[in-house]
C-alpha atoms as a PDB file:
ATOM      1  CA  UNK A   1      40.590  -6.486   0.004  1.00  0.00           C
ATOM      2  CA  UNK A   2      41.380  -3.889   2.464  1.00  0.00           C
ATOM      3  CA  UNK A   3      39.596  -0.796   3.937  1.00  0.00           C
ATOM      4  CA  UNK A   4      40.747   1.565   1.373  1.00  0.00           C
ATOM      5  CA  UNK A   5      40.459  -0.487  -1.435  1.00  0.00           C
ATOM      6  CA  UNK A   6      36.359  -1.763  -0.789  1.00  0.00           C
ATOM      7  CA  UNK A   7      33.856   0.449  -2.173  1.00  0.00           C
ATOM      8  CA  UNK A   8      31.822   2.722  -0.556  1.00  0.00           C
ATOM      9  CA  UNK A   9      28.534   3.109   0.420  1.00  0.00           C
ATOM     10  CA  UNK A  10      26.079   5.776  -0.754  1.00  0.00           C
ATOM     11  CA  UNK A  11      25.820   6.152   3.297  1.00  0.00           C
ATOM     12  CA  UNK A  12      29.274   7.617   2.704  1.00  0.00           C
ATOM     13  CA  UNK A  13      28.027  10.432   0.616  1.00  0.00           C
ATOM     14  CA  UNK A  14      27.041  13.736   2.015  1.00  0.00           C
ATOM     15  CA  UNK A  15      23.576  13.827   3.688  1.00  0.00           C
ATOM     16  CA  UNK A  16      22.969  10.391   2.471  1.00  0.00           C
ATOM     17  CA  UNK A  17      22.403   9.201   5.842  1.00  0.00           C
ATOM     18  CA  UNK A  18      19.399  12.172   6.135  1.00  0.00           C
ATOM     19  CA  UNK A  19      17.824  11.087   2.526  1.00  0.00           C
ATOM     20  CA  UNK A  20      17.642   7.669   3.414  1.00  0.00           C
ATOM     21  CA  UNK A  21      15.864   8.737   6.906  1.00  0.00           C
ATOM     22  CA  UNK A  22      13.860  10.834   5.003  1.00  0.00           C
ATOM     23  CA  UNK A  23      12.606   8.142   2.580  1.00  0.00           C
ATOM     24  CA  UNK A  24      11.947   5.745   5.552  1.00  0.00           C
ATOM     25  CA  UNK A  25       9.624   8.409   7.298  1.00  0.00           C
ATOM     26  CA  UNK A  26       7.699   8.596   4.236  1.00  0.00           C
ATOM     27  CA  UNK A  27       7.438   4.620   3.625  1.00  0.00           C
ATOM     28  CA  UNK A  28       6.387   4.890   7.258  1.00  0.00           C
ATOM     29  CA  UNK A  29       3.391   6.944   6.840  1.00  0.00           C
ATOM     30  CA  UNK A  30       2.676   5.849   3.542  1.00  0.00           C
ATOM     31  CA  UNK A  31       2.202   2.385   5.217  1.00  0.00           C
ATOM     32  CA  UNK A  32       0.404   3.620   7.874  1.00  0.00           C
ATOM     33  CA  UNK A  33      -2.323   5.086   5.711  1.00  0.00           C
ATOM     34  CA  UNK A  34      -2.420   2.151   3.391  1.00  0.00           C
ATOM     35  CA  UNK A  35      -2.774   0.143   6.709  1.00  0.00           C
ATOM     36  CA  UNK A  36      -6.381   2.131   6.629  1.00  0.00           C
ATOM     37  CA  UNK A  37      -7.621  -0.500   3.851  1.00  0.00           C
ATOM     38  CA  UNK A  38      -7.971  -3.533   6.663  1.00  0.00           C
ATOM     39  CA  UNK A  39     -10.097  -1.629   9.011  1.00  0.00           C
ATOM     40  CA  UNK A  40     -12.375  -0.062   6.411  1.00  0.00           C
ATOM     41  CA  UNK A  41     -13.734  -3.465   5.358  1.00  0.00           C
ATOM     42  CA  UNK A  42     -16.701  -5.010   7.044  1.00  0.00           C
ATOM     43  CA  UNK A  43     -15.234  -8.785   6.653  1.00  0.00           C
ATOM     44  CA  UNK A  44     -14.184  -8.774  10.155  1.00  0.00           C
ATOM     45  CA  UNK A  45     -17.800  -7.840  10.995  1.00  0.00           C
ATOM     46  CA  UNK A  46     -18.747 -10.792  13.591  1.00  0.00           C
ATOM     47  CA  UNK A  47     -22.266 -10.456  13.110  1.00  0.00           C
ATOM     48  CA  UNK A  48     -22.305 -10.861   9.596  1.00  0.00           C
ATOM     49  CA  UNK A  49     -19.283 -13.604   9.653  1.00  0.00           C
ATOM     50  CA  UNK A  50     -21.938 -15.481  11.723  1.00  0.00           C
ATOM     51  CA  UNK A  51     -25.046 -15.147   9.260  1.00  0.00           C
ATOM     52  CA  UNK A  52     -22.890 -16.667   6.609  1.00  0.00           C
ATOM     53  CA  UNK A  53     -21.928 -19.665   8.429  1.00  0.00           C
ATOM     54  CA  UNK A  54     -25.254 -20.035   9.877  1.00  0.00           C
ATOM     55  CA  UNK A  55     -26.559 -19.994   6.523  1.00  0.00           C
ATOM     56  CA  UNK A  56     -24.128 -22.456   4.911  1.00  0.00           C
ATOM     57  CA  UNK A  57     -24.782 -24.923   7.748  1.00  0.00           C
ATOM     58  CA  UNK A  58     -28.146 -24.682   6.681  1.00  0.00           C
ATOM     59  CA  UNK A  59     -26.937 -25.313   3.440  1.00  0.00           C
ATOM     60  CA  UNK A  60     -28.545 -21.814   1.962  1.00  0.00           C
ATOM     61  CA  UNK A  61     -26.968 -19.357  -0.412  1.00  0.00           C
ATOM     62  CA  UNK A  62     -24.578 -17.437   1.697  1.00  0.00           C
ATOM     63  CA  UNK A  63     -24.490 -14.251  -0.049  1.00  0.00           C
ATOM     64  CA  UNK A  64     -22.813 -11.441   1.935  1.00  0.00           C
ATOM     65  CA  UNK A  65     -23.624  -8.280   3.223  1.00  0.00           C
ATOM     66  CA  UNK A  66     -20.488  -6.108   2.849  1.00  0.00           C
ATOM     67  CA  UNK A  67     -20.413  -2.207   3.165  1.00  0.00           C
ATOM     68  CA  UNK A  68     -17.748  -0.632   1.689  1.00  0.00           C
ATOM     69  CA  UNK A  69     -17.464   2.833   2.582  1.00  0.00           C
ATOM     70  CA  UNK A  70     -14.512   4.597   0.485  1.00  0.00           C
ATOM     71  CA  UNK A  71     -11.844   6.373   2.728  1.00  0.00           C
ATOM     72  CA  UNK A  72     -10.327   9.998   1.125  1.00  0.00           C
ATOM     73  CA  UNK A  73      -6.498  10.353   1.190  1.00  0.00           C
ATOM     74  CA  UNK A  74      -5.572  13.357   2.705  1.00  0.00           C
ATOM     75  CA  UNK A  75      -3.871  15.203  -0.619  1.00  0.00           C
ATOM     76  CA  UNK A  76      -0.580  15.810   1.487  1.00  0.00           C
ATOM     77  CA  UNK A  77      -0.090  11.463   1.656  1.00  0.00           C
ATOM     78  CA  UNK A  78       0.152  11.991  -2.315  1.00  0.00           C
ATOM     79  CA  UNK A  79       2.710  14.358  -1.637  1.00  0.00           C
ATOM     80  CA  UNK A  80       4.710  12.391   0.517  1.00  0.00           C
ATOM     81  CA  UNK A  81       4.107   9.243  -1.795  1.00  0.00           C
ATOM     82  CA  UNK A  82       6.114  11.752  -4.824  1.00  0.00           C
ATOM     83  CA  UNK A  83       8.654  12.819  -2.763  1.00  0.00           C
ATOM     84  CA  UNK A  84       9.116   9.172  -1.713  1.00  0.00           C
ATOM     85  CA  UNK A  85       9.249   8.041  -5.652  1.00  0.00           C
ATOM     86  CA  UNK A  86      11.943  10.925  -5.839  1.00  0.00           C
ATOM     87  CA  UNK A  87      14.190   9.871  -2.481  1.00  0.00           C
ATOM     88  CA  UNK A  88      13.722   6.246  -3.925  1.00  0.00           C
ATOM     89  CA  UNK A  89      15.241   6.926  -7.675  1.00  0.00           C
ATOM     90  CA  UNK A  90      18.063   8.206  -5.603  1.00  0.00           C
ATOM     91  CA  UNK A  91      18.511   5.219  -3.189  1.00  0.00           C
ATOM     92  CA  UNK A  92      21.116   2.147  -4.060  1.00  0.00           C
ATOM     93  CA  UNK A  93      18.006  -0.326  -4.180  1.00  0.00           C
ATOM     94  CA  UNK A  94      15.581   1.876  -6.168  1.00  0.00           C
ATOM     95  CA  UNK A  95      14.083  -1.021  -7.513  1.00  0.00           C
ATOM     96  CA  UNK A  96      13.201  -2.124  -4.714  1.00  0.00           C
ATOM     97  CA  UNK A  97      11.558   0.867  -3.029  1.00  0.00           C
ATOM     98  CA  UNK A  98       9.834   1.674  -6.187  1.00  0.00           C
ATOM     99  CA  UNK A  99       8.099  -1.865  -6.826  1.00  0.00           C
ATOM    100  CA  UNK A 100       6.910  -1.299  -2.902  1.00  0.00           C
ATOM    101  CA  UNK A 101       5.889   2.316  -3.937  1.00  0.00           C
ATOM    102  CA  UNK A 102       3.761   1.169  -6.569  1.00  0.00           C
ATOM    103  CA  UNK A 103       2.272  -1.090  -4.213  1.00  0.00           C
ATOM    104  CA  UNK A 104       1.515   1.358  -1.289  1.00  0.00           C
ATOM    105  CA  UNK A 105      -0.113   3.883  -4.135  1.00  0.00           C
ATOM    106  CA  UNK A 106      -2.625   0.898  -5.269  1.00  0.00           C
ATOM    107  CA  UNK A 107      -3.748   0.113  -1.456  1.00  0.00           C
ATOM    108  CA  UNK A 108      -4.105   4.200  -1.228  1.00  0.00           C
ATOM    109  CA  UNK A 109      -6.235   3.915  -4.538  1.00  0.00           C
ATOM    110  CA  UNK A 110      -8.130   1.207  -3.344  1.00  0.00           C
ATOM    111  CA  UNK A 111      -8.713   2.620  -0.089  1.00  0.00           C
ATOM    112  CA  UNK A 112     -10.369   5.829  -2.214  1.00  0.00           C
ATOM    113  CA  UNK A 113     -11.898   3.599  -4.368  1.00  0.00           C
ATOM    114  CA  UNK A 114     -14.231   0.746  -1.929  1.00  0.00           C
ATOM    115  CA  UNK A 115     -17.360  -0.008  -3.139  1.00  0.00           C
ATOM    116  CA  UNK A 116     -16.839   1.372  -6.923  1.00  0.00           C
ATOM    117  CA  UNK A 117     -16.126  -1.791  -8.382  1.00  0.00           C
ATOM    118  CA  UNK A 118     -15.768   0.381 -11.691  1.00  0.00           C
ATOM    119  CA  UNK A 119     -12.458   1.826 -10.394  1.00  0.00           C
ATOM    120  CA  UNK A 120     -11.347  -1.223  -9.010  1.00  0.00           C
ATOM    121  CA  UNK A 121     -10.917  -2.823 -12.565  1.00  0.00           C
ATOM    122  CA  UNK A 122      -8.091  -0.472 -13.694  1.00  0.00           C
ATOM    123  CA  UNK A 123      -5.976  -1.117 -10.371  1.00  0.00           C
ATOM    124  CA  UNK A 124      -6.328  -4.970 -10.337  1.00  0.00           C
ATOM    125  CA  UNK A 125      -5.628  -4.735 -14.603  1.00  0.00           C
ATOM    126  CA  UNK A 126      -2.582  -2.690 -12.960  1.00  0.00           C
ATOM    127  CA  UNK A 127      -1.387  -5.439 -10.233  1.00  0.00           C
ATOM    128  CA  UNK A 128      -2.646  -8.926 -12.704  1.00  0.00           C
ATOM    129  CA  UNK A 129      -2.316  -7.717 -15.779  1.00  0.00           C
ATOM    130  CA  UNK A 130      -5.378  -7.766 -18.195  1.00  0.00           C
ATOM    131  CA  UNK A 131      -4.242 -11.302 -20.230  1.00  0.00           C
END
C-alpha cells in the first residue's frame, strides 16, 4: 500500500480538524462538571467516616449520616452536552463518544438529582437495566 492508495482520514476533510477540537472542548467541560458529583458527597466526610468505624468496633449498627445536597446544572452544560451528541454523530468513532455521552449526561442527572432517591431509580434502571 502506498501513500496515494491508503485511505484517508476524516482529519483530511475540511474543518475536520476544528470539529474534532470542538467536540473535545465540550467532553472537557462536560467532564469537568460531572467531576462536581465526587465533591458533593459527604462520604469523604472524616468526621463521620470515624463515627462509623468507631461504632462497628463497638460492634453497633453503623448507620450513616450522609447529606446529599443536589447541585443545579447550569442550562448552558445541557447545551454543550447537545452540541457534543451532534459533533459526536459526525466523528469516525461515534460510538464511542456517544456511549461516553450518555454516561457524562447520567453523572449530570445525578448530580441534579442527590438526595431524591425517587429520581435516582429511573437513571440506575437507565445504566443496569430494570431485569
Amino acid at each position: 500500500m502506498n501513500s496515494q492508495s491508503a485511505q484517508r482520514s476524516s482529519f483530511d476533510r475540511p474543518g475536520a480538524r476544528l470539529h474534532q477540537a470542538e467536540l473535545d472542548v465540550a467532553l472537557r467541560r462536560l467532564h469537568d462538571t460531572a467531576r462536581l458529583l465526587v465533591g458533593s458527597t459527604t462520604h469523604s466526610d472524616p468526621r463521620e467516616r470515624q463515627r462509623l468505624t468507631l461504632s462497628v468496633q463497638r460492634g453497633e449498627h453503623a448507620k450513616p449520616r450522609w447529606e446529599w445536597r443536589p447541585v443545579a446544572v447550569d442550562r448552558s452544560v445541557w447545551r454543550t452536552l447537545v452540541r457534543a451528541r451532534e459533533l459526536a454523530a459526525d466523528s469516525e468513532a461515534s460510538d464511542l463518544y456517544l456511549g461516553r455521552l450518555e454516561e457524562l449526561e447520567i453523572e449530570l442527572l445525578l448530580l441534579e438529582s442527590l438526595g431524591r432517591s425517587k429520581q435516582v431509580r429511573p437513571m440506575a434502571a437507565r445504566l443496569f437495566g430494570t431485569g
